[in-house]
PDB file of N, CA and C in Angstrom:
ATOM      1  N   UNK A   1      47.024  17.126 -20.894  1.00  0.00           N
ATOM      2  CA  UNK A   1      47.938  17.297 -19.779  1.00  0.00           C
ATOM      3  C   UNK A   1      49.084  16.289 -19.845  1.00  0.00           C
ATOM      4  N   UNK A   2      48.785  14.782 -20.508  1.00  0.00           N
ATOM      5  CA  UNK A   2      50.274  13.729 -20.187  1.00  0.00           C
ATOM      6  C   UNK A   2      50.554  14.145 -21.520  1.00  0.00           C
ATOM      7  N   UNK A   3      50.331  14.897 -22.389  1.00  0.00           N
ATOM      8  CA  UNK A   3      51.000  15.586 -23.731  1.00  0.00           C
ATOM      9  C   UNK A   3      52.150  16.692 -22.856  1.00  0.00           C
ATOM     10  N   UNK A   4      51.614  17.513 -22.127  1.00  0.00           N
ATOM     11  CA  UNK A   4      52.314  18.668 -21.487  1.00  0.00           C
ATOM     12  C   UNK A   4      53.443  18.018 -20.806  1.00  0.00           C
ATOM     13  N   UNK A   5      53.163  16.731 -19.932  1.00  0.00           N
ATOM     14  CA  UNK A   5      54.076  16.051 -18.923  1.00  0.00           C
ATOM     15  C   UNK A   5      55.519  15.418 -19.852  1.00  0.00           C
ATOM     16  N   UNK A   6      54.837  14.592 -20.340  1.00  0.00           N
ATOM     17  CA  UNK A   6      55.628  13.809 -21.454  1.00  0.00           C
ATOM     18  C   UNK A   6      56.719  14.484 -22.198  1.00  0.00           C
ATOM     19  N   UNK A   7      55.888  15.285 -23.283  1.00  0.00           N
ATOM     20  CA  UNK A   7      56.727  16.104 -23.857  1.00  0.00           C
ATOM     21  C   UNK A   7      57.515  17.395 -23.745  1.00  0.00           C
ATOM     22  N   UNK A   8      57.058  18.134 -22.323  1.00  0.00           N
ATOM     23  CA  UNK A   8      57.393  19.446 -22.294  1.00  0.00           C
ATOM     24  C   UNK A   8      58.502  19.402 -20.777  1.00  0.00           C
ATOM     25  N   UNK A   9      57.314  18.942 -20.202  1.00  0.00           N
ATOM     26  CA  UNK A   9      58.148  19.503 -18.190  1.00  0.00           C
ATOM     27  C   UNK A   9      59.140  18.149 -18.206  1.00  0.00           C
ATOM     28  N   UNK A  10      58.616  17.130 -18.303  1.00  0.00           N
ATOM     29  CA  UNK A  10      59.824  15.959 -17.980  1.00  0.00           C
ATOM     30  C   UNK A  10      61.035  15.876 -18.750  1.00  0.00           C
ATOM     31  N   UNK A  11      61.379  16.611 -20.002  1.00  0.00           N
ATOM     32  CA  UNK A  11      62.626  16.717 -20.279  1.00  0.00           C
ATOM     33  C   UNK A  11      63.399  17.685 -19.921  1.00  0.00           C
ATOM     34  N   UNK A  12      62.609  19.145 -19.754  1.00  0.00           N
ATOM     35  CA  UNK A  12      63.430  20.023 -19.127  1.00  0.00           C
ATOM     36  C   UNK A  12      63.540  19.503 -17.403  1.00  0.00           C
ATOM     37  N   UNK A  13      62.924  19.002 -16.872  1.00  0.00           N
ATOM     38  CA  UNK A  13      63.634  18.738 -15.790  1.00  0.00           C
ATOM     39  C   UNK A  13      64.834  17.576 -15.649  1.00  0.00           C
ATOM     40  N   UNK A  14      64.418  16.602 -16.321  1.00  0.00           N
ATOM     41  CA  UNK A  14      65.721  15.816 -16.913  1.00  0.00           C
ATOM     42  C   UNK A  14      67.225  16.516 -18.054  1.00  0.00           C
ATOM     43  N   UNK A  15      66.885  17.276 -18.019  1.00  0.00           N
ATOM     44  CA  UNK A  15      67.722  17.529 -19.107  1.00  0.00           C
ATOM     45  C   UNK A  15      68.562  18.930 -17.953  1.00  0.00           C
ATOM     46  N   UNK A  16      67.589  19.621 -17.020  1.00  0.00           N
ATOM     47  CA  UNK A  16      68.509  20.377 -15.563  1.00  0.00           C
ATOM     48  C   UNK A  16      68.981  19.360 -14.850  1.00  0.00           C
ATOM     49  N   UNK A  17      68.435  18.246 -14.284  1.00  0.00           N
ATOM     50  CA  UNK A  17      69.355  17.216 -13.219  1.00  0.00           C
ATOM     51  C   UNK A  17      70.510  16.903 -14.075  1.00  0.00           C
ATOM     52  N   UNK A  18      70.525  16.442 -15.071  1.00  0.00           N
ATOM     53  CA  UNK A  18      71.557  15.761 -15.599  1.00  0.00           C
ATOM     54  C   UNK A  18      73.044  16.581 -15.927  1.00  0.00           C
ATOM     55  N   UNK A  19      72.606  17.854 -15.569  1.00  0.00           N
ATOM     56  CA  UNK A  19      73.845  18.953 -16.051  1.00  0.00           C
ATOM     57  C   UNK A  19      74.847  18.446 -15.116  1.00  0.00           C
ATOM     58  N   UNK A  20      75.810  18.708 -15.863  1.00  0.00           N
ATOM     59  CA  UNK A  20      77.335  18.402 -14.386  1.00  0.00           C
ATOM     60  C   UNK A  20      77.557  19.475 -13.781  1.00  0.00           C
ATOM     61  N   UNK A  21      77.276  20.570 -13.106  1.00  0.00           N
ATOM     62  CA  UNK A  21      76.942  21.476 -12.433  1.00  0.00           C
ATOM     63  C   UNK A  21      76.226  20.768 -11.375  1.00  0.00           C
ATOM     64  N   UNK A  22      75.281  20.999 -11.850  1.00  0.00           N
ATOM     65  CA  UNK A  22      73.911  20.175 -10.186  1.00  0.00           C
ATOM     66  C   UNK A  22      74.757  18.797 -10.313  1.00  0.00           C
ATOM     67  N   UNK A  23      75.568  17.407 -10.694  1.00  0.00           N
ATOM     68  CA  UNK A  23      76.059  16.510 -10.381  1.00  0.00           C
ATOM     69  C   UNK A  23      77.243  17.143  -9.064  1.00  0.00           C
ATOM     70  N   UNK A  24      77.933  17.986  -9.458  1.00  0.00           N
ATOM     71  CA  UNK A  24      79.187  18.645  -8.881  1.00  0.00           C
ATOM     72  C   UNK A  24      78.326  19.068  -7.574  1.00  0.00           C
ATOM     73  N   UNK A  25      77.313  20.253  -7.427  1.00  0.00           N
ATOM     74  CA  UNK A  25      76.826  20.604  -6.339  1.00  0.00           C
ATOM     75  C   UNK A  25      76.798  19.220  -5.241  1.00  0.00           C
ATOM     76  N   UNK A  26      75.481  18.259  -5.921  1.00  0.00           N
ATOM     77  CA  UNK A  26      75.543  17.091  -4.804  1.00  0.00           C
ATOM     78  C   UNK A  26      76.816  16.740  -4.513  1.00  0.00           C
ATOM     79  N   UNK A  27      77.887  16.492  -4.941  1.00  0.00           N
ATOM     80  CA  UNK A  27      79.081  15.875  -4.557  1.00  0.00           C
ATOM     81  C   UNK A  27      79.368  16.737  -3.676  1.00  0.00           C
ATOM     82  N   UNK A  28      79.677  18.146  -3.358  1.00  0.00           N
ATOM     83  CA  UNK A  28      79.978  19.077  -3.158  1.00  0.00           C
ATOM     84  C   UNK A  28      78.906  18.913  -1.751  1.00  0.00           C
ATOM     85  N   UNK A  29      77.560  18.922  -1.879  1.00  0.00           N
ATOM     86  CA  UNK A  29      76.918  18.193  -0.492  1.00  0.00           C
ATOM     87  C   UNK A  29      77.564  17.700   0.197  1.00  0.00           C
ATOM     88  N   UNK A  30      77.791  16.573  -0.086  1.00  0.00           N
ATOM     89  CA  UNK A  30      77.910  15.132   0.176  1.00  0.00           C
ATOM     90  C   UNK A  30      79.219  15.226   0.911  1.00  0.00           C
ATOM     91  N   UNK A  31      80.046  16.182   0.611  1.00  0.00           N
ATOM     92  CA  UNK A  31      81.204  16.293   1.363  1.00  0.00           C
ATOM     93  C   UNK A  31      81.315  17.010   2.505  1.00  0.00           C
ATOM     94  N   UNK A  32      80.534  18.341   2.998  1.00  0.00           N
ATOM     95  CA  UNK A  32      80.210  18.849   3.798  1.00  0.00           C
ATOM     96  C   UNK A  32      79.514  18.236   4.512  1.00  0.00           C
ATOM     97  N   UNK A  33      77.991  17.489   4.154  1.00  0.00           N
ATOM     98  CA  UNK A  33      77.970  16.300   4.645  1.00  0.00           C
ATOM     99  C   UNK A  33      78.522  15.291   5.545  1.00  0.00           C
ATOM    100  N   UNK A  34      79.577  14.915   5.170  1.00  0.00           N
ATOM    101  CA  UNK A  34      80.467  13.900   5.422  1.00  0.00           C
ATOM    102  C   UNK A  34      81.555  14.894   6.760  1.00  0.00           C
ATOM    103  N   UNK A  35      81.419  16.159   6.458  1.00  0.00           N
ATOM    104  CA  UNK A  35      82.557  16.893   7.318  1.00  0.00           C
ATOM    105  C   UNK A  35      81.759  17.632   8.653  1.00  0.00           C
ATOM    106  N   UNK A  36      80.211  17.976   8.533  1.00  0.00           N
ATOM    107  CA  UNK A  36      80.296  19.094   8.946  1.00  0.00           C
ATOM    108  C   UNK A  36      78.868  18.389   9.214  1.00  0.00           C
ATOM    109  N   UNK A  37      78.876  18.157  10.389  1.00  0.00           N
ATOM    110  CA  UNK A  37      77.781  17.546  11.215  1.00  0.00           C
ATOM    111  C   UNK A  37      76.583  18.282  12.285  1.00  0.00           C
ATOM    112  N   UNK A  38      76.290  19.688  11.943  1.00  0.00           N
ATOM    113  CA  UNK A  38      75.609  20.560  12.622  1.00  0.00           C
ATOM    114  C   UNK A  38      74.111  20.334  11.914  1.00  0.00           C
ATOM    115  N   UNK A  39      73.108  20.382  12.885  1.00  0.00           N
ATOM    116  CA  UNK A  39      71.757  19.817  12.592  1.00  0.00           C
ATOM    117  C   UNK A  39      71.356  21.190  11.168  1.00  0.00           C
ATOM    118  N   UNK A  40      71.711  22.264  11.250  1.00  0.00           N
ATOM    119  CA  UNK A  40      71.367  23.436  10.128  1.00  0.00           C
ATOM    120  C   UNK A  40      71.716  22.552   8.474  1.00  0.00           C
ATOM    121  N   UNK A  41      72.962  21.996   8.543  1.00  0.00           N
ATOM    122  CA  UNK A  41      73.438  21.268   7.057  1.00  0.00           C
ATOM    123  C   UNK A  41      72.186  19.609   6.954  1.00  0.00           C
ATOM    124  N   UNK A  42      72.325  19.341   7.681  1.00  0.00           N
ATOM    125  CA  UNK A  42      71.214  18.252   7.180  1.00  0.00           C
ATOM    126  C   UNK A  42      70.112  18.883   7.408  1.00  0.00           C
ATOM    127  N   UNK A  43      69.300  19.685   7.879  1.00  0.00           N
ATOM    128  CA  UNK A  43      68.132  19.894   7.127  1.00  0.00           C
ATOM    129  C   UNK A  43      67.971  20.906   6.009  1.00  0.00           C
ATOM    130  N   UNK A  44      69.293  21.557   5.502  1.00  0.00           N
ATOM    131  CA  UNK A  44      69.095  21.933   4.841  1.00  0.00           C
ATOM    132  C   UNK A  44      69.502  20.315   3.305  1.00  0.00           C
ATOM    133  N   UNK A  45      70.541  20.186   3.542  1.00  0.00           N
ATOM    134  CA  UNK A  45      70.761  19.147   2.533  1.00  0.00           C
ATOM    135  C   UNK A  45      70.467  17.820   2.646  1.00  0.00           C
ATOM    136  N   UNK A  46      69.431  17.444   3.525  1.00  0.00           N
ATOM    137  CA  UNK A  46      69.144  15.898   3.969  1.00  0.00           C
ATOM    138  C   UNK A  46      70.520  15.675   4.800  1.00  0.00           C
ATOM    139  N   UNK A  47      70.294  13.908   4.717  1.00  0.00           N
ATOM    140  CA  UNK A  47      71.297  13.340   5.292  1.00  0.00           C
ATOM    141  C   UNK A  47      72.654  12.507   4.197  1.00  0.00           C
ATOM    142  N   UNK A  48      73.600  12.186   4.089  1.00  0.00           N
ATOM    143  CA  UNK A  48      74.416  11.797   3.552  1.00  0.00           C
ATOM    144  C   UNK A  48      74.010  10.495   2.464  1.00  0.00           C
ATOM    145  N   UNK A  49      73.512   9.587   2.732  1.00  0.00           N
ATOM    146  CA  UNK A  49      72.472   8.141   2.057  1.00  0.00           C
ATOM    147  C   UNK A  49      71.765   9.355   0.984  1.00  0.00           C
ATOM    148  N   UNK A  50      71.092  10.129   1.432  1.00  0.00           N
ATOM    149  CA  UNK A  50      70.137  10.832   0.615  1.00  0.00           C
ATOM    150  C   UNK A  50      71.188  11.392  -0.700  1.00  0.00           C
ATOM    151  N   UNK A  51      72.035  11.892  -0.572  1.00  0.00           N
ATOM    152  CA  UNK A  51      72.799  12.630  -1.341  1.00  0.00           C
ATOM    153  C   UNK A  51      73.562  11.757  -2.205  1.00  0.00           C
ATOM    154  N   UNK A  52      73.806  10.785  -1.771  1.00  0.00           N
ATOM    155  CA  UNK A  52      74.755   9.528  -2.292  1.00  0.00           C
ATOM    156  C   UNK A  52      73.740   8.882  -3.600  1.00  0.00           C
ATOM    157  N   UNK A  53      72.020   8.693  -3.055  1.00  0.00           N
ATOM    158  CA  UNK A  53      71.300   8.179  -3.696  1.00  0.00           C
ATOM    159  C   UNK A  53      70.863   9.199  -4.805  1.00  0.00           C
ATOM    160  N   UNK A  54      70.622  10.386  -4.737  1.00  0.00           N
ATOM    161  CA  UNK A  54      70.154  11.360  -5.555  1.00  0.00           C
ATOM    162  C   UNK A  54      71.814  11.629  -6.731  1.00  0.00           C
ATOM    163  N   UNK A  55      73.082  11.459  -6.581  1.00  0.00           N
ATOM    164  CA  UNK A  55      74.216  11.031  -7.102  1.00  0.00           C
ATOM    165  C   UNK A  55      73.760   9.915  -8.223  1.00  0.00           C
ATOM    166  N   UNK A  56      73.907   9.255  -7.562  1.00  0.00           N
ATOM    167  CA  UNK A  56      74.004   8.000  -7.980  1.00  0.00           C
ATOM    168  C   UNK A  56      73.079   7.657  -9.216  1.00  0.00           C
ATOM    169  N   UNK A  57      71.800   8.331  -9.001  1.00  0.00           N
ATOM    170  CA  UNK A  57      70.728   8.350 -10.133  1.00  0.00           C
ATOM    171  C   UNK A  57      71.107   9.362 -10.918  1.00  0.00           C
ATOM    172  N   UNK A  58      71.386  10.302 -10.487  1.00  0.00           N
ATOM    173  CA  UNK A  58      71.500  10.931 -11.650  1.00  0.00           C
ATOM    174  C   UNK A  58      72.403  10.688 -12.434  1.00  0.00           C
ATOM    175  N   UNK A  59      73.555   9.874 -12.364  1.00  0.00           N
ATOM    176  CA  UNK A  59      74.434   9.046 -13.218  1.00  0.00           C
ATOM    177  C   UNK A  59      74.310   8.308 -14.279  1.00  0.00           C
ATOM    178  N   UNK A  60      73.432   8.081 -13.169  1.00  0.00           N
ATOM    179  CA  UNK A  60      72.792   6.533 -13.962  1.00  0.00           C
ATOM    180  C   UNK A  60      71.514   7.403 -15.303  1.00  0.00           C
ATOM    181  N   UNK A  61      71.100   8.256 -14.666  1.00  0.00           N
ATOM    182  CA  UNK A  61      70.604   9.168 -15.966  1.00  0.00           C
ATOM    183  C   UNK A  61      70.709   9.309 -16.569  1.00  0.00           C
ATOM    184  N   UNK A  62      72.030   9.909 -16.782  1.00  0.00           N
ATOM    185  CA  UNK A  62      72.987  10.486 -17.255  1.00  0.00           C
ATOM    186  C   UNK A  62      73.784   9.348 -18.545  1.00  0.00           C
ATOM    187  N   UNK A  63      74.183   8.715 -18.385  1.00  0.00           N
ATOM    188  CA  UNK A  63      74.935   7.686 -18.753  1.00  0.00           C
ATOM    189  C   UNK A  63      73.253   6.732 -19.948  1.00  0.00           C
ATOM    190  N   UNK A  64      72.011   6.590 -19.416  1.00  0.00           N
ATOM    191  CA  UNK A  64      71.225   6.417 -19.861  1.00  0.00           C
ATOM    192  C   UNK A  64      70.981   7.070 -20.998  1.00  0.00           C
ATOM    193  N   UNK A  65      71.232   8.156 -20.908  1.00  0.00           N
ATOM    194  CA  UNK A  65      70.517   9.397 -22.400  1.00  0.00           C
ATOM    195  C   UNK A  65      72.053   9.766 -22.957  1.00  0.00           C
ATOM    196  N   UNK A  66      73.274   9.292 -22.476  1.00  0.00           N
ATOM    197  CA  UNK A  66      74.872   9.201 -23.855  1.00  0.00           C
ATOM    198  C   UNK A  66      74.301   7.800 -24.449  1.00  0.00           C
ATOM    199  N   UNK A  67      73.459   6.869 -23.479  1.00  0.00           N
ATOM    200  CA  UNK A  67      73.831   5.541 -24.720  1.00  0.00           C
ATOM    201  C   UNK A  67      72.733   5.832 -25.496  1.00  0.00           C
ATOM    202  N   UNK A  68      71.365   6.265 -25.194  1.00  0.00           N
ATOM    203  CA  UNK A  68      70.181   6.340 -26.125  1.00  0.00           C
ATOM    204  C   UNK A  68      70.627   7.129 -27.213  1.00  0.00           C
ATOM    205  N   UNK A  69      71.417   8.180 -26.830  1.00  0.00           N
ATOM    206  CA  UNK A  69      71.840   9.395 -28.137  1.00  0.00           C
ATOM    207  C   UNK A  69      72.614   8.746 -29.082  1.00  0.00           C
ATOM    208  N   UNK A  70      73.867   7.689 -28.173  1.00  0.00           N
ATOM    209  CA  UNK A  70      74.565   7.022 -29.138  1.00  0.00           C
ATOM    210  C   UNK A  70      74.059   5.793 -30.226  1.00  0.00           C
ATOM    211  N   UNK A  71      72.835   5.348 -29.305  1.00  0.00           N
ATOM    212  CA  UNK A  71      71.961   4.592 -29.949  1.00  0.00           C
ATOM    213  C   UNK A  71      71.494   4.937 -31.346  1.00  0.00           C
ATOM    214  N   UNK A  72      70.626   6.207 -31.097  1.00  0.00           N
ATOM    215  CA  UNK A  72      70.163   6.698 -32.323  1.00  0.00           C
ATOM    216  C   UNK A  72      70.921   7.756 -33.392  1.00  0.00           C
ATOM    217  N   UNK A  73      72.420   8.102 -32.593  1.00  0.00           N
ATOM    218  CA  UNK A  73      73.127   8.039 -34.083  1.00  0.00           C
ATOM    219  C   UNK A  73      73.673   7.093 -34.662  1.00  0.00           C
ATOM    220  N   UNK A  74      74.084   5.741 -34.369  1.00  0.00           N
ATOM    221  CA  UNK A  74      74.091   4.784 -35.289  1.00  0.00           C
ATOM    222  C   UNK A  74      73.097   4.133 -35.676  1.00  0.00           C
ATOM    223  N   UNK A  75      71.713   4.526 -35.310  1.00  0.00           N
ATOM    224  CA  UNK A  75      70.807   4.125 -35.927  1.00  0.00           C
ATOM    225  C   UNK A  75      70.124   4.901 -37.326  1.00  0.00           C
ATOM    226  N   UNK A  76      70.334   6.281 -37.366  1.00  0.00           N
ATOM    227  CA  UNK A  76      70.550   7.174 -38.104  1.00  0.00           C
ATOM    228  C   UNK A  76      71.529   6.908 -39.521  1.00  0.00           C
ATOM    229  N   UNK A  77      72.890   6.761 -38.977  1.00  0.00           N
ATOM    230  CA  UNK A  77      73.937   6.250 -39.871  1.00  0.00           C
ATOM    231  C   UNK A  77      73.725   5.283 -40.381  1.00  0.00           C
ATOM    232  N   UNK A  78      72.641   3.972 -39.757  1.00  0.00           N
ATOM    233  CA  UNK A  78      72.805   2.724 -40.935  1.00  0.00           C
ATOM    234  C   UNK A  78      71.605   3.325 -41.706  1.00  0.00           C
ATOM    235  N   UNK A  79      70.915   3.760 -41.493  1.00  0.00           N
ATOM    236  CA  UNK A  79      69.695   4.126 -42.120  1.00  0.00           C
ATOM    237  C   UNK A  79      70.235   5.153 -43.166  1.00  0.00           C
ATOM    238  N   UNK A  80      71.260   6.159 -43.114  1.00  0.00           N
ATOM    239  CA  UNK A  80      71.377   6.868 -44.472  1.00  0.00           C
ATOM    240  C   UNK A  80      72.673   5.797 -45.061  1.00  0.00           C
ATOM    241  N   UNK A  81      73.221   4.864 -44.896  1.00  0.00           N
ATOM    242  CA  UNK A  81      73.938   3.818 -45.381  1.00  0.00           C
ATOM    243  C   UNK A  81      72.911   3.139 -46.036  1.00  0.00           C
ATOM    244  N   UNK A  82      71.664   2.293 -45.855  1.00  0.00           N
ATOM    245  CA  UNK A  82      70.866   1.963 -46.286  1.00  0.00           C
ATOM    246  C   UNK A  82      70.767   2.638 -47.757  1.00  0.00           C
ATOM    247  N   UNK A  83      69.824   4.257 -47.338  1.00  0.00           N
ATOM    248  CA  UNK A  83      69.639   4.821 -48.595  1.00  0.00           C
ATOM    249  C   UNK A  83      70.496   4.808 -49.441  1.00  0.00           C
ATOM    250  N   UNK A  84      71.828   5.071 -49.291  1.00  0.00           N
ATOM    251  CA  UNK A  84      72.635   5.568 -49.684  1.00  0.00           C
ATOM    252  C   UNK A  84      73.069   4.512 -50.722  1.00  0.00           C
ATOM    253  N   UNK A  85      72.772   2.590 -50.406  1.00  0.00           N
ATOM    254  CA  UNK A  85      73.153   1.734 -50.911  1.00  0.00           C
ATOM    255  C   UNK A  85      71.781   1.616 -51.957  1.00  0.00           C
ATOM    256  N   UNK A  86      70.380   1.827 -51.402  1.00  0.00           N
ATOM    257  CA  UNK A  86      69.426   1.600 -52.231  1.00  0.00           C
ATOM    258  C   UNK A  86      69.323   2.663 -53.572  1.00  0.00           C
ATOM    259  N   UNK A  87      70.043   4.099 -53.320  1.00  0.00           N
ATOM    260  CA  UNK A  87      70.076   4.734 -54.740  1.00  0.00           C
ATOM    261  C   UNK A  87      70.906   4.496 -55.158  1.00  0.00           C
ATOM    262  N   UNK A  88      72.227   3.704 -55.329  1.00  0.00           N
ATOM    263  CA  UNK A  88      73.114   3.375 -56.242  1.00  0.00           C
ATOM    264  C   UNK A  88      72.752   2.175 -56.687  1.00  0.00           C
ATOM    265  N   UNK A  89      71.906   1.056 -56.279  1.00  0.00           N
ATOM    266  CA  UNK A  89      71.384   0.217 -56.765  1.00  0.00           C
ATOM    267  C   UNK A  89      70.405   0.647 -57.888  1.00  0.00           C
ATOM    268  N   UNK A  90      69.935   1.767 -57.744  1.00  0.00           N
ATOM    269  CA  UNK A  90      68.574   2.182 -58.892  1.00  0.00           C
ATOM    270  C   UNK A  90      69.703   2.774 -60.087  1.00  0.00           C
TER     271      UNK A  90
END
């Protein structure tokens, strides 16, 4: 089952929050929110803090998995630089 969690459901659900679509929607909350103060919009979309915070992480998500990706393509690149130096040495 933390084989199933790990590898299967927690990236597709990370990998749907992080779309800029659902980023745009919350913003898109958050402004109606901010405009339109009838008890029907906050329980349907929480309250404004809520929307700001669910934003905010997913940014921070977001921005988390460009540097890991960027991480491991220059980690990639020194590594076929490596090879690349160890067969011209042979």
């Amino acid at each position: 089952m933390k084989h199933f969690l790990d590898k299967v459901l927690f990236p597709k659900v990370i990998s749907f929050a992080v779309n800029r679509w659902h980023i745009l929607a919350l913003l898109c909350l958050g402004v109606v929110l901010m405009t339109d103060h009838k008890a029907i919009v906050e329980l349907v979309g929480g309250n404004y803090t809520n929307v700001v915070s669910a934003t905010v992480a997913l940014l921070i998500l977001r921005e988390e998995i460009l540097q890991k990706n960027s991480h491991n393509d220059l980690h990639s690149k020194i590594d076929n630089l490596h090879a690349k130096l160890d067969k011209k040495d042979e």
